[in-house]
C-alpha atoms as a PDB file:
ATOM      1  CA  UNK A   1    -101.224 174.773-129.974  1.00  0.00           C
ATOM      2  CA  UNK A   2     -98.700 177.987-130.712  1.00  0.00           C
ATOM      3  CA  UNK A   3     -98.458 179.563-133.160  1.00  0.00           C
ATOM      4  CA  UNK A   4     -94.479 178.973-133.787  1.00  0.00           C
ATOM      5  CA  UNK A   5     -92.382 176.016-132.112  1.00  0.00           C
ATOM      6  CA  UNK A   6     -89.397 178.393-132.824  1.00  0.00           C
ATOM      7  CA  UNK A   7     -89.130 182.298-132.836  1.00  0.00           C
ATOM      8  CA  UNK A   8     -85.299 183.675-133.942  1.00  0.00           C
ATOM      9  CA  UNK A   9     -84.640 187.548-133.554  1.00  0.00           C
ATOM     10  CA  UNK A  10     -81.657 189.247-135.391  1.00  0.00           C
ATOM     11  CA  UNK A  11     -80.303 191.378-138.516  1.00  0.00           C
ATOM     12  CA  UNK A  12     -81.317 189.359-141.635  1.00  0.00           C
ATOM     13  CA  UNK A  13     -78.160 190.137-144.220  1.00  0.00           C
ATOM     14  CA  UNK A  14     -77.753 190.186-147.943  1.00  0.00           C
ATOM     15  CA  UNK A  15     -74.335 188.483-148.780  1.00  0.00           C
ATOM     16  CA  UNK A  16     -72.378 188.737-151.343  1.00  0.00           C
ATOM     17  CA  UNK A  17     -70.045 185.732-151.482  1.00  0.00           C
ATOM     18  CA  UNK A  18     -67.104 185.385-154.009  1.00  0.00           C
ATOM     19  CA  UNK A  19     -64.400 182.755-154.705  1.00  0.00           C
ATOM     20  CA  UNK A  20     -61.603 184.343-154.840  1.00  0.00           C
ATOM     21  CA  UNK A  21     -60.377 186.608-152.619  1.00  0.00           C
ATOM     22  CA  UNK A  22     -61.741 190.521-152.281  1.00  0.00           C
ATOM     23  CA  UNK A  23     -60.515 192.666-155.708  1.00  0.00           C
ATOM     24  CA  UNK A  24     -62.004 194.365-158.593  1.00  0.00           C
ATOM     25  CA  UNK A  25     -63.805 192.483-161.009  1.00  0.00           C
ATOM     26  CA  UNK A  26     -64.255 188.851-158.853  1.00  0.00           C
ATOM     27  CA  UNK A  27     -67.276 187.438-159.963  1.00  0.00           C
ATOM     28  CA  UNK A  28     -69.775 187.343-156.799  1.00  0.00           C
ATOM     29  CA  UNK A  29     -72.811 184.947-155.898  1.00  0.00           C
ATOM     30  CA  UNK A  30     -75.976 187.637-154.132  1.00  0.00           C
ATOM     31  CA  UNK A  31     -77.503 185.415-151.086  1.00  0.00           C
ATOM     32  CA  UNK A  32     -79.495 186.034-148.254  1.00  0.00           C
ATOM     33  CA  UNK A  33     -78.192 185.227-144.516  1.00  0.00           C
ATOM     34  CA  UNK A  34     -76.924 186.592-141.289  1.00  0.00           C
ATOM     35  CA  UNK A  35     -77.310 184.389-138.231  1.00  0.00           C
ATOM     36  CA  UNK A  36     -80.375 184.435-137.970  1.00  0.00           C
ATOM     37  CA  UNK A  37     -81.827 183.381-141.089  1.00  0.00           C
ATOM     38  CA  UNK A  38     -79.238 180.433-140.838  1.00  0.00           C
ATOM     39  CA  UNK A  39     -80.623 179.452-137.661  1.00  0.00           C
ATOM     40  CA  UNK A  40     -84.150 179.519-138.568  1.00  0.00           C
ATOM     41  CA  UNK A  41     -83.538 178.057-142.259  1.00  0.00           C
ATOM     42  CA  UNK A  42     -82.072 175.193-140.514  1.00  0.00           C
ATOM     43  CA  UNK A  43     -84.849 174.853-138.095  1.00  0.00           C
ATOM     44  CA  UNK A  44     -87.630 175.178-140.525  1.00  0.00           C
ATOM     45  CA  UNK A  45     -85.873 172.278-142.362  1.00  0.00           C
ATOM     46  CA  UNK A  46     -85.600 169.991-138.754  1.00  0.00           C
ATOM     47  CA  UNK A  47     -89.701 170.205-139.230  1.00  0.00           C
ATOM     48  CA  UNK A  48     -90.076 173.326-136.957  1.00  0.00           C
ATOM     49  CA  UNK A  49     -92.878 175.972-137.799  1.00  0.00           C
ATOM     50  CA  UNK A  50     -90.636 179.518-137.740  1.00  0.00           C
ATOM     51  CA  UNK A  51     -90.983 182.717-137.236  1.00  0.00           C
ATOM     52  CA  UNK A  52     -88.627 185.252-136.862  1.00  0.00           C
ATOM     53  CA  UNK A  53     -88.298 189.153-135.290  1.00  0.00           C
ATOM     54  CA  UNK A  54     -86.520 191.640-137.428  1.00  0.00           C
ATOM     55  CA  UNK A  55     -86.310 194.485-139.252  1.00  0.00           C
ATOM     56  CA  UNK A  56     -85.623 194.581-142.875  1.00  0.00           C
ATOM     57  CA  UNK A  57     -85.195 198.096-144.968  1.00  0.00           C
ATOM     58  CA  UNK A  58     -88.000 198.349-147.737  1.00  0.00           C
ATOM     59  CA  UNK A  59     -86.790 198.358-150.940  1.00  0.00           C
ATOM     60  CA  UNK A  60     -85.357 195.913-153.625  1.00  0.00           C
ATOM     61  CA  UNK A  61     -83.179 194.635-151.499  1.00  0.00           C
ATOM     62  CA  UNK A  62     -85.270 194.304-148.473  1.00  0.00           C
ATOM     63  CA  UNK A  63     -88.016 192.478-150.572  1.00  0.00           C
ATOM     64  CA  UNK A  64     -84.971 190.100-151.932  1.00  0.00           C
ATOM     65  CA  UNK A  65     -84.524 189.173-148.132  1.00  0.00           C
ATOM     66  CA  UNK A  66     -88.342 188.693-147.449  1.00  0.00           C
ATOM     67  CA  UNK A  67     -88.461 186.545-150.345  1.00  0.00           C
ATOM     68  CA  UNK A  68     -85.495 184.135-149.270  1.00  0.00           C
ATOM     69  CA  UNK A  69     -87.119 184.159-146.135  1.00  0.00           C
ATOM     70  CA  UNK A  70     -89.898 182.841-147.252  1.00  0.00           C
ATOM     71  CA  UNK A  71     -88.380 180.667-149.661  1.00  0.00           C
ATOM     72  CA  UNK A  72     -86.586 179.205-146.893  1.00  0.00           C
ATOM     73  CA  UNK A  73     -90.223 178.259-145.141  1.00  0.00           C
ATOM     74  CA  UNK A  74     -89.866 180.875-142.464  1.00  0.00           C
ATOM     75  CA  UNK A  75     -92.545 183.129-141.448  1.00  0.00           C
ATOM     76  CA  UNK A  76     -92.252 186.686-141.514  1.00  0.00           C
ATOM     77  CA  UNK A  77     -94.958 187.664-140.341  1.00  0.00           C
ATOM     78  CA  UNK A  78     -93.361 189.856-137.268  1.00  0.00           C
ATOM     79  CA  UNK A  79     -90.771 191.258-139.475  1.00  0.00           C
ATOM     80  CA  UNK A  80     -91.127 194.885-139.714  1.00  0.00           C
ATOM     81  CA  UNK A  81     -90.431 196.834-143.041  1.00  0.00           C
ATOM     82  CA  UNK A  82     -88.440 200.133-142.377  1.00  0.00           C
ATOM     83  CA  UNK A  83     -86.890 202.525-144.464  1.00  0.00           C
ATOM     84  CA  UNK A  84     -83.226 202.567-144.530  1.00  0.00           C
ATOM     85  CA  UNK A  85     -80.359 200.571-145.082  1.00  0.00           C
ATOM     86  CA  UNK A  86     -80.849 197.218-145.650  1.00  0.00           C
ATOM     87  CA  UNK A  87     -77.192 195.271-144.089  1.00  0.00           C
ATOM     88  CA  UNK A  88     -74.767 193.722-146.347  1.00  0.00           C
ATOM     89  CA  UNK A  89     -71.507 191.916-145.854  1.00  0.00           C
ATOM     90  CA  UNK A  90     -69.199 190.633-148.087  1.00  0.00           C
ATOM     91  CA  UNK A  91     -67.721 186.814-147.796  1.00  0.00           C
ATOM     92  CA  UNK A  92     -64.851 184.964-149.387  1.00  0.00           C
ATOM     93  CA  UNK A  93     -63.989 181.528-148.240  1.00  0.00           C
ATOM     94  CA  UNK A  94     -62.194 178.585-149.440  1.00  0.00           C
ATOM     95  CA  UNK A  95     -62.599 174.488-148.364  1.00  0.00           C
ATOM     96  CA  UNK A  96     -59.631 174.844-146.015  1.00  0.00           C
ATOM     97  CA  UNK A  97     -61.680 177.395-143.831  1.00  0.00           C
ATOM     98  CA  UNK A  98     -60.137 180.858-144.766  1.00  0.00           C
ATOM     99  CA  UNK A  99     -62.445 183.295-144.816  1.00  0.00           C
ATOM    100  CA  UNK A 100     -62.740 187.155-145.481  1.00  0.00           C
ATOM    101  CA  UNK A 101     -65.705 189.109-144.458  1.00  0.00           C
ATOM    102  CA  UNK A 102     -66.546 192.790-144.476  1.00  0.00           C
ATOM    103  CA  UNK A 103     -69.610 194.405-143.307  1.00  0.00           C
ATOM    104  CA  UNK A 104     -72.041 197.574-144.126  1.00  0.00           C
ATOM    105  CA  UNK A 105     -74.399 197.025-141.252  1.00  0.00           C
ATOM    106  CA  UNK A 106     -73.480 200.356-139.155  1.00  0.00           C
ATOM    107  CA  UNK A 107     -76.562 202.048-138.989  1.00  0.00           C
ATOM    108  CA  UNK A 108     -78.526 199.638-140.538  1.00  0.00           C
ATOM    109  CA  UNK A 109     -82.496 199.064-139.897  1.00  0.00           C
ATOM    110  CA  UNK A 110     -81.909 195.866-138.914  1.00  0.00           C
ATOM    111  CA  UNK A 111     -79.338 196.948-135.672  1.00  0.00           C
ATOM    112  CA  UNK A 112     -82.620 199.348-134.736  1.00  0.00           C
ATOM    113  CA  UNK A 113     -84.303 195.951-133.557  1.00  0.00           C
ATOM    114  CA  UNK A 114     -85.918 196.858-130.269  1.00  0.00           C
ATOM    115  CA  UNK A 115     -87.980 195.436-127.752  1.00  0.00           C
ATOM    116  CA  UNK A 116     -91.321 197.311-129.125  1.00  0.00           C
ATOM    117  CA  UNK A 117     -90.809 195.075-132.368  1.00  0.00           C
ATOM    118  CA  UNK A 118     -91.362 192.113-130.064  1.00  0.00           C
ATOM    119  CA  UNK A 119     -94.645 190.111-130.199  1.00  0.00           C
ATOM    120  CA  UNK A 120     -94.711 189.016-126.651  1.00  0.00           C
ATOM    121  CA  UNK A 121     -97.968 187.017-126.871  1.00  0.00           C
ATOM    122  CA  UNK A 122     -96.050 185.136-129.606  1.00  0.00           C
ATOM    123  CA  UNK A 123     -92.514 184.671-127.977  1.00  0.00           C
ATOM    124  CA  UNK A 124     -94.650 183.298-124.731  1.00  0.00           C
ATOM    125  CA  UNK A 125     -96.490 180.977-126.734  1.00  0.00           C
ATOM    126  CA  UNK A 126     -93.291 179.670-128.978  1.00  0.00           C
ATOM    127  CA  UNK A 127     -91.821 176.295-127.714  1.00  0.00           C
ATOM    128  CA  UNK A 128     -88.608 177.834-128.081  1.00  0.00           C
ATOM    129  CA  UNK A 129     -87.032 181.397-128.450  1.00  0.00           C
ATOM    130  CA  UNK A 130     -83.414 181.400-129.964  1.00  0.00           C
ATOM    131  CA  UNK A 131     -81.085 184.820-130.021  1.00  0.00           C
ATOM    132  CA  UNK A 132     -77.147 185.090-130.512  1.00  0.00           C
ATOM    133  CA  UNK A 133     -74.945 187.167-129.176  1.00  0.00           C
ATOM    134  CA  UNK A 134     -74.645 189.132-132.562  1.00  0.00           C
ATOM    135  CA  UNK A 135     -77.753 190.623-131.763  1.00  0.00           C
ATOM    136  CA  UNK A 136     -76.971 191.409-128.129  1.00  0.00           C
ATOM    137  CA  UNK A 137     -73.917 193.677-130.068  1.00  0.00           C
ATOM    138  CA  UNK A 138     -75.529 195.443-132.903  1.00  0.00           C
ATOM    139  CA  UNK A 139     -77.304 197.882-130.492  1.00  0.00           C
ATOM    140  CA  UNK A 140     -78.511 198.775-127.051  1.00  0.00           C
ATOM    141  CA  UNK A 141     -81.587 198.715-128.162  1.00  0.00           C
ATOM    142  CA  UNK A 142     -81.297 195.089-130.007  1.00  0.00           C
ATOM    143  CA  UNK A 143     -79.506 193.960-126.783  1.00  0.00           C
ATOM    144  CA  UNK A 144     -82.953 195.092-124.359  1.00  0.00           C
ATOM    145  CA  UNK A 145     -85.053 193.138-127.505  1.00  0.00           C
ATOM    146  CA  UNK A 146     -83.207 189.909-126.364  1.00  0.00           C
ATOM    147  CA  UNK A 147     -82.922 190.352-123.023  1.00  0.00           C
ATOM    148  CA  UNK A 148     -87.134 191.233-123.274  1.00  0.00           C
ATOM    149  CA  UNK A 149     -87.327 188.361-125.206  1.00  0.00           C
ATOM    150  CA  UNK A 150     -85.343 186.008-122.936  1.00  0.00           C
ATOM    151  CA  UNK A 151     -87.899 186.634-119.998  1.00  0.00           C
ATOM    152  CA  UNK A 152     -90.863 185.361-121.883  1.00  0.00           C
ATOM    153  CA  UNK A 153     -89.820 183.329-123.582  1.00  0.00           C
ATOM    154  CA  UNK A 154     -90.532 179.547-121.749  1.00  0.00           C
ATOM    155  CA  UNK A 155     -87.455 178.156-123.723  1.00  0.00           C
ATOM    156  CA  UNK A 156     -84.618 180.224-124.121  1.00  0.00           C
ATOM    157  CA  UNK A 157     -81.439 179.172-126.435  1.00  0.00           C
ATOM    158  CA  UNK A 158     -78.695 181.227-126.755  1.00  0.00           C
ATOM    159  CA  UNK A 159     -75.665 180.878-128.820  1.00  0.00           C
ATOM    160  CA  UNK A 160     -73.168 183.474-127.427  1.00  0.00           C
ATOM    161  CA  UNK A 161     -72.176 183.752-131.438  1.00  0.00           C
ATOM    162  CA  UNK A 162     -68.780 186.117-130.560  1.00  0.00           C
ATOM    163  CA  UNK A 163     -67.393 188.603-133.113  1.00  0.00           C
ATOM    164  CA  UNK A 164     -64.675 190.871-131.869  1.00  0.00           C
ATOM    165  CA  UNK A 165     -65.603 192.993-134.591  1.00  0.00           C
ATOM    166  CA  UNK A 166     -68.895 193.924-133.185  1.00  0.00           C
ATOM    167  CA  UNK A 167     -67.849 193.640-129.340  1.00  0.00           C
ATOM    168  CA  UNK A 168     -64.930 192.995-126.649  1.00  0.00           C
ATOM    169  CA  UNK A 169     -64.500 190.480-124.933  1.00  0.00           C
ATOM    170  CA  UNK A 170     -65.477 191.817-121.684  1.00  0.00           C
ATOM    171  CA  UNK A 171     -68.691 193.023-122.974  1.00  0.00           C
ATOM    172  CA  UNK A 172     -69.722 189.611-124.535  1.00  0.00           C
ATOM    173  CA  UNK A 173     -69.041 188.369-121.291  1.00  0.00           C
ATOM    174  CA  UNK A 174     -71.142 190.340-119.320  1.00  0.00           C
ATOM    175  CA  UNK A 175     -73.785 189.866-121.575  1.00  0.00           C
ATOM    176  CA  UNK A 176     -73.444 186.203-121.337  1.00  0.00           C
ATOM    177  CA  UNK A 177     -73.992 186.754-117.713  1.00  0.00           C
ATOM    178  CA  UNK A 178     -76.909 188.290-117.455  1.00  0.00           C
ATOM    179  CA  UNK A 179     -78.623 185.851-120.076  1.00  0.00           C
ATOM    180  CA  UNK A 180     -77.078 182.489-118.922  1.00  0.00           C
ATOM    181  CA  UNK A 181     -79.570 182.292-116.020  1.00  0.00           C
ATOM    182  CA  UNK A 182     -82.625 182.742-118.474  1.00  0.00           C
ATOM    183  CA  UNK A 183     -81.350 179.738-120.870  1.00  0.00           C
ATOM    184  CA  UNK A 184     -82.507 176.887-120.992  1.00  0.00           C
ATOM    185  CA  UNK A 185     -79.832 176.338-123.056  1.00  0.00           C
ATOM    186  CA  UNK A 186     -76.319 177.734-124.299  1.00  0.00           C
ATOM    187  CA  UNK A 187     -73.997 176.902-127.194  1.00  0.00           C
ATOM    188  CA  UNK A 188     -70.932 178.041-126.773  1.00  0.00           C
ATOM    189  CA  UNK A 189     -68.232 176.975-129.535  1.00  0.00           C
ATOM    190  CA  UNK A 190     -64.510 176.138-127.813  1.00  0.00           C
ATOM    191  CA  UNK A 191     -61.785 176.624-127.496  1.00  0.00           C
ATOM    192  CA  UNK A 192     -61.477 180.382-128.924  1.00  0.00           C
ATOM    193  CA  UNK A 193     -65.334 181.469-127.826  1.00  0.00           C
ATOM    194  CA  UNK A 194     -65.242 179.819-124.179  1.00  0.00           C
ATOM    195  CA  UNK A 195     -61.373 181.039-124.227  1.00  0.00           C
ATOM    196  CA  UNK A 196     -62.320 184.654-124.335  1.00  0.00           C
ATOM    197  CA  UNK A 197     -65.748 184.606-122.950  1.00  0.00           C
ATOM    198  CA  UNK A 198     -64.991 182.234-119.395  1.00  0.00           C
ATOM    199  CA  UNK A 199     -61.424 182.679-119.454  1.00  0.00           C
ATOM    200  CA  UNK A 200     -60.543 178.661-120.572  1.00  0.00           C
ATOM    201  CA  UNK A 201     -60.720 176.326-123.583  1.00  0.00           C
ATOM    202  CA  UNK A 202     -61.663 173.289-122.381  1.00  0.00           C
ATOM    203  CA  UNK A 203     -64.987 172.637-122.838  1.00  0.00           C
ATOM    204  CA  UNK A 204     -65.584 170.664-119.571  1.00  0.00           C
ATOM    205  CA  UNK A 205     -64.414 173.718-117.464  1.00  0.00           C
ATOM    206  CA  UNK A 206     -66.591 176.090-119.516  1.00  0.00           C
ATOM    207  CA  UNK A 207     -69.549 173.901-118.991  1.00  0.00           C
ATOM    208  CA  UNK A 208     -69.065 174.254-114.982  1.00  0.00           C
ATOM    209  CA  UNK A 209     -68.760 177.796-115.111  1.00  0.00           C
ATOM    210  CA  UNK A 210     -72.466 178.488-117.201  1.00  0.00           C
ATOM    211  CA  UNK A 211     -74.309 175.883-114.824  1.00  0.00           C
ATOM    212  CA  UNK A 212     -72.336 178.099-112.030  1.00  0.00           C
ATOM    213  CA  UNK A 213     -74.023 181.479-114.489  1.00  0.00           C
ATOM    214  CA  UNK A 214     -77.527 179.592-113.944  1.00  0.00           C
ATOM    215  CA  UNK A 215     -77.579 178.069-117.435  1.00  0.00           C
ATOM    216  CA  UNK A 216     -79.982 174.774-117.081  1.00  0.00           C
ATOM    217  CA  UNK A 217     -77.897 173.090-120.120  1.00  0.00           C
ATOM    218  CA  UNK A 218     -75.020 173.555-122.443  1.00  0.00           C
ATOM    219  CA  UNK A 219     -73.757 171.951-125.727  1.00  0.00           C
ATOM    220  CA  UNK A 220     -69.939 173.661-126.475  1.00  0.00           C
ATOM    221  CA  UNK A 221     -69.069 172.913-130.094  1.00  0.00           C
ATOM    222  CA  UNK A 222     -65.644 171.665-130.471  1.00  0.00           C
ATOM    223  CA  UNK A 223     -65.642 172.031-134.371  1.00  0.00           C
ATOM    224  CA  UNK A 224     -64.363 169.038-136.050  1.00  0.00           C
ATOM    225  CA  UNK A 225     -64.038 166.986-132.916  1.00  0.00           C
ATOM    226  CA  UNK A 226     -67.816 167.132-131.641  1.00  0.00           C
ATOM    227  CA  UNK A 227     -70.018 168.819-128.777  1.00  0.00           C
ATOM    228  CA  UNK A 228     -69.659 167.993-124.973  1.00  0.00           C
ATOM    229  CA  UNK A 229     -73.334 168.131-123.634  1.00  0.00           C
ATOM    230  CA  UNK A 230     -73.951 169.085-120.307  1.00  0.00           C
ATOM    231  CA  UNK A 231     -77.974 168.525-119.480  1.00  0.00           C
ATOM    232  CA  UNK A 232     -78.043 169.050-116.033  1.00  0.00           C
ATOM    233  CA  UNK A 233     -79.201 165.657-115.059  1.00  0.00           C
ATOM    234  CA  UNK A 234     -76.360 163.009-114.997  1.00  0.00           C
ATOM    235  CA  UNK A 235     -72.767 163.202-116.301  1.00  0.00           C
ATOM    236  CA  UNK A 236     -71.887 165.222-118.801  1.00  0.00           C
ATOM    237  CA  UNK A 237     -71.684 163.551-122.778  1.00  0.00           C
ATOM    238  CA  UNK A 238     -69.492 164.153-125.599  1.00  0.00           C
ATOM    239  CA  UNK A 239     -71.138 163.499-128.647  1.00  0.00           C
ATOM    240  CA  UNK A 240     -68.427 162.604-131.306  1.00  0.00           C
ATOM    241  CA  UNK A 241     -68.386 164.747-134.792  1.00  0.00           C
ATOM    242  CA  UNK A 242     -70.532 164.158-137.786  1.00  0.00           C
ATOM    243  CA  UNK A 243     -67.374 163.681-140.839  1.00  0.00           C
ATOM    244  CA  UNK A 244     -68.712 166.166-143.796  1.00  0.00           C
ATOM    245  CA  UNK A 245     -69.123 164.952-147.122  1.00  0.00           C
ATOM    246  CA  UNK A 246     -68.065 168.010-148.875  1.00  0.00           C
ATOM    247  CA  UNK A 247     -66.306 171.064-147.158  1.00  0.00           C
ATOM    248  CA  UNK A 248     -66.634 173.926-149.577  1.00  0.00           C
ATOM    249  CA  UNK A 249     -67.911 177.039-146.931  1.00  0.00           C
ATOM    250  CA  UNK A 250     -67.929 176.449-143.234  1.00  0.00           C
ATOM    251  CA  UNK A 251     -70.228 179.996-142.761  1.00  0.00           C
ATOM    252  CA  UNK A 252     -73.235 179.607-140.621  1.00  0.00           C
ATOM    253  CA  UNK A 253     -72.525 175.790-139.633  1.00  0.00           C
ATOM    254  CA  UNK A 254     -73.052 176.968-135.649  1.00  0.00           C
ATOM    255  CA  UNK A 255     -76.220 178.559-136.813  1.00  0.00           C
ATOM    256  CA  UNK A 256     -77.679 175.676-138.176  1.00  0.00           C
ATOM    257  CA  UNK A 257     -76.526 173.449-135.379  1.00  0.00           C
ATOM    258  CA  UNK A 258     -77.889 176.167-132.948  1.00  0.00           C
ATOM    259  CA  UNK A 259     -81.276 176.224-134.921  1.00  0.00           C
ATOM    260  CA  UNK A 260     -81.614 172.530-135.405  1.00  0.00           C
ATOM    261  CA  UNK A 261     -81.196 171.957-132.139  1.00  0.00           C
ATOM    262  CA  UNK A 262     -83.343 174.536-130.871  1.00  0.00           C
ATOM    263  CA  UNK A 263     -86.370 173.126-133.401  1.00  0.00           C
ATOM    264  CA  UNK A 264     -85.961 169.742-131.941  1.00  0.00           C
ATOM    265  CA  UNK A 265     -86.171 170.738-128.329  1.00  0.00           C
ATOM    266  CA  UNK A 266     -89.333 172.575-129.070  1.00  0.00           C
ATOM    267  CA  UNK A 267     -90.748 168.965-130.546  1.00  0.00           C
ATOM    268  CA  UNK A 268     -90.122 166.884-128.354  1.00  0.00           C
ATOM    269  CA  UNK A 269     -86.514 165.606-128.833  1.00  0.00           C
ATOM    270  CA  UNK A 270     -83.792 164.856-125.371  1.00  0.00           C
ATOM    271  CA  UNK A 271     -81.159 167.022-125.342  1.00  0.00           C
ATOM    272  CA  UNK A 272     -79.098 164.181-127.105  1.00  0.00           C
ATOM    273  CA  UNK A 273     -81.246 163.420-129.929  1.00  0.00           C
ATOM    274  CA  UNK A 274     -81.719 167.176-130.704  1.00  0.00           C
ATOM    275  CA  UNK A 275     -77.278 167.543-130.375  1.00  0.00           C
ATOM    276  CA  UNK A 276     -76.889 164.535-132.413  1.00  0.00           C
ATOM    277  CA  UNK A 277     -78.968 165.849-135.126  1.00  0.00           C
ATOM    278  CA  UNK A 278     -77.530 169.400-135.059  1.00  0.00           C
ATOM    279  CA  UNK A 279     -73.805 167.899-135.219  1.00  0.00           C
ATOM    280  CA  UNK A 280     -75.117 165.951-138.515  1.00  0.00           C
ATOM    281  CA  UNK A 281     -76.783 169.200-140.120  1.00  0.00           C
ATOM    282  CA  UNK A 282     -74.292 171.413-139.381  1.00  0.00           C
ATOM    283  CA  UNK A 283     -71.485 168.966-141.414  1.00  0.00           C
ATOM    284  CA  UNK A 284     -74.332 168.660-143.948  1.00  0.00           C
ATOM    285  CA  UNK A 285     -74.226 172.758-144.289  1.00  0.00           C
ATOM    286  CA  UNK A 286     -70.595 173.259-145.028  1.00  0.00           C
ATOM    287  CA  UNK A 287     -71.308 171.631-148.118  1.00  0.00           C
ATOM    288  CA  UNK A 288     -72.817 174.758-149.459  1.00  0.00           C
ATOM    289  CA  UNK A 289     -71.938 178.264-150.382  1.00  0.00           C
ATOM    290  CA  UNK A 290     -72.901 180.763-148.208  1.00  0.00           C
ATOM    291  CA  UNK A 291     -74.698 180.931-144.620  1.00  0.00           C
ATOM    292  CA  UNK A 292     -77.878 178.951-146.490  1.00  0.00           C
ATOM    293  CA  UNK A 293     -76.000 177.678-149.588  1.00  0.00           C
ATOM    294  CA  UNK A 294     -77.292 173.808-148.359  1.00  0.00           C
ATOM    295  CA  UNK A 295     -80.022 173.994-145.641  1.00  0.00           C
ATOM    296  CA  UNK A 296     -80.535 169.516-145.215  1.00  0.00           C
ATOM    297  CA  UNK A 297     -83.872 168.343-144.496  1.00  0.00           C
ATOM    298  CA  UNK A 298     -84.626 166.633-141.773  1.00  0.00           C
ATOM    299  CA  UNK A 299     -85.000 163.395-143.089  1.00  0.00           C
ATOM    300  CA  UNK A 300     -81.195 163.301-144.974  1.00  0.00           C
ATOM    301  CA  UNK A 301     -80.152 165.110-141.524  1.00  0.00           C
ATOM    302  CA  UNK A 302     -81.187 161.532-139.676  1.00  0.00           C
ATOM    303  CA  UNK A 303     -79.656 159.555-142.673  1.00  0.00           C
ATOM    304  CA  UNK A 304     -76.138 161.558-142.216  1.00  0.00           C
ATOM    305  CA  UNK A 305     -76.531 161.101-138.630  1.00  0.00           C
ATOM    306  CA  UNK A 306     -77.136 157.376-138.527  1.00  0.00           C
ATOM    307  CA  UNK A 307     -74.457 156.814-141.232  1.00  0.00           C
ATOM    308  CA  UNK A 308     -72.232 158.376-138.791  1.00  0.00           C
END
């Protein structure tokens, strides 16, 4: 038996989330996120055994990120404690999906993630290894950590995660590229993502070109509407939307699909179960404030999902 069933690697964040928009004196809520403690929060919670690779500053506010980590039932045993600046980013958002961020992650410790932080006994052991492309941008050195990780790793998700802030469009896509053949799966969100990545919105045509890339499945997110699934074997599915209960922050709902699904795959689940219950925990997640304001557990994820 592994050690893990699911190893994440990225930039743990502390955010700072208000309700109003940006000015002096808005009150402010101090959380703990980033992609890819959403992602493994919400696989922890789908009854997965995490770890994740990172590097967090020392400090007060590193150990406040260590400690949500933990609180969150993820290992961190391969996070690595360096001194420097620890990456923040501010978030406002409102129920009707505007959002502000801004970011204070140049130069932070945890866009110095490279491949000698890797545990590659552990990442060859995991039943699944799951990296965004946020990671891939943060650093040439944090893009040759996923790429390393990719290739030994036996189950490789990637969620191609794309922030013109961090990268072009052209770059992203290369990226994408090179790790599509390595994936066992890819989660692509449409029709913005696919639209600037592959050059078209429509999920089906998207899904063509990453089998063409070498991906061996994909599941593109179509936000409210639901995810076409692609599995390689048979026609392709679209697996209708989950309705939310509550919208009140829509930040880090593709994480938590991506990392529910991911945790699922590792146990056992088809490719349809593991969607199914990724499209119910990511409506669940909206519900909170903040990228792991409401993390579901498993058991009310298969409640929400049956309701549905």
């Amino acid at each position: 038996m592994s050690a893990y069933d699911v190893i994440a690697l990225g930039e743990p964040l502390v955010e700072v989330a208000t309700g109003e928009p940006f000015a002096h004196g808005v009150p402010a809520t101090l959380g703990v996120s980033g992609d890819v403690v959403n992602a493994a929060a919400a696989a922890a919670a789908a009854g997965a055994r995490v770890a994740i690779i990172a590097r967090v500053a020392t400090g007060e506010l590193g150990d406040a990120v260590v400690a949500r980590i933990r609180e969150l039932g993820i290992d961190d045993a391969l996070v690595q404690r360096v001194r420097g600046q620890q990456g923040v980013y501010l978030l406002h958002s409102d129920p009707s999906g505007q959002r502000q961020f801004s970011y204070a992650r140049a130069g932070s410790v945890g866009s110095t993630l490279s491949p000698a932080d890797l545990d590659a006994d552990a990442l060859a052991a995991a039943g699944a290894v799951l990296a965004s492309g946020i990671t891939t941008a943060l650093s040439t050195s944090a893009h040759d950590a996923v790429l390393a990780a990719a290739k030994l790793a036996s189950r490789f998700v990637y969620d191609p995660n794309f922030r013109p802030r961090l990268t072009t469009s052209a770059a992203a896509a290369a990226v994408l590229t090179e790790v599509a053949p390595l994936a066992a799966l890819l989660t692509p969100s449409a029709p913005a993502e696919t639209g600037a990545l592959l050059g078209t919105g429509d999920p089906a045509a998207a899904v063509v070109r990453l089998r063409e890339l070498g991906a061996g499945a994909v599941a593109v997110t179509c936000g409210d509407r639901g995810v076409h699934v692609s599995s390689g074997t048979g026609p392709d599915r679209f697996q209708p939307a989950v309705p939310a209960p509550a919208v009140i922050d829509q930040t880090g709902a593709g994480d938590v699909f991506a990392g529910t699904v991911t945790a699922r795959l590792a146990l056992g689940d088809t490719l349809d179960d593991a969607v199914r219950l990724g499209a119910a925990a990511a409506s669940l997640a909206v519900g909170g404030q903040g990228g792991t304001g409401f993390i579901a557990g498993l058991q009310e994820v298969r409640t929400h999902a049956g309701a549905a």
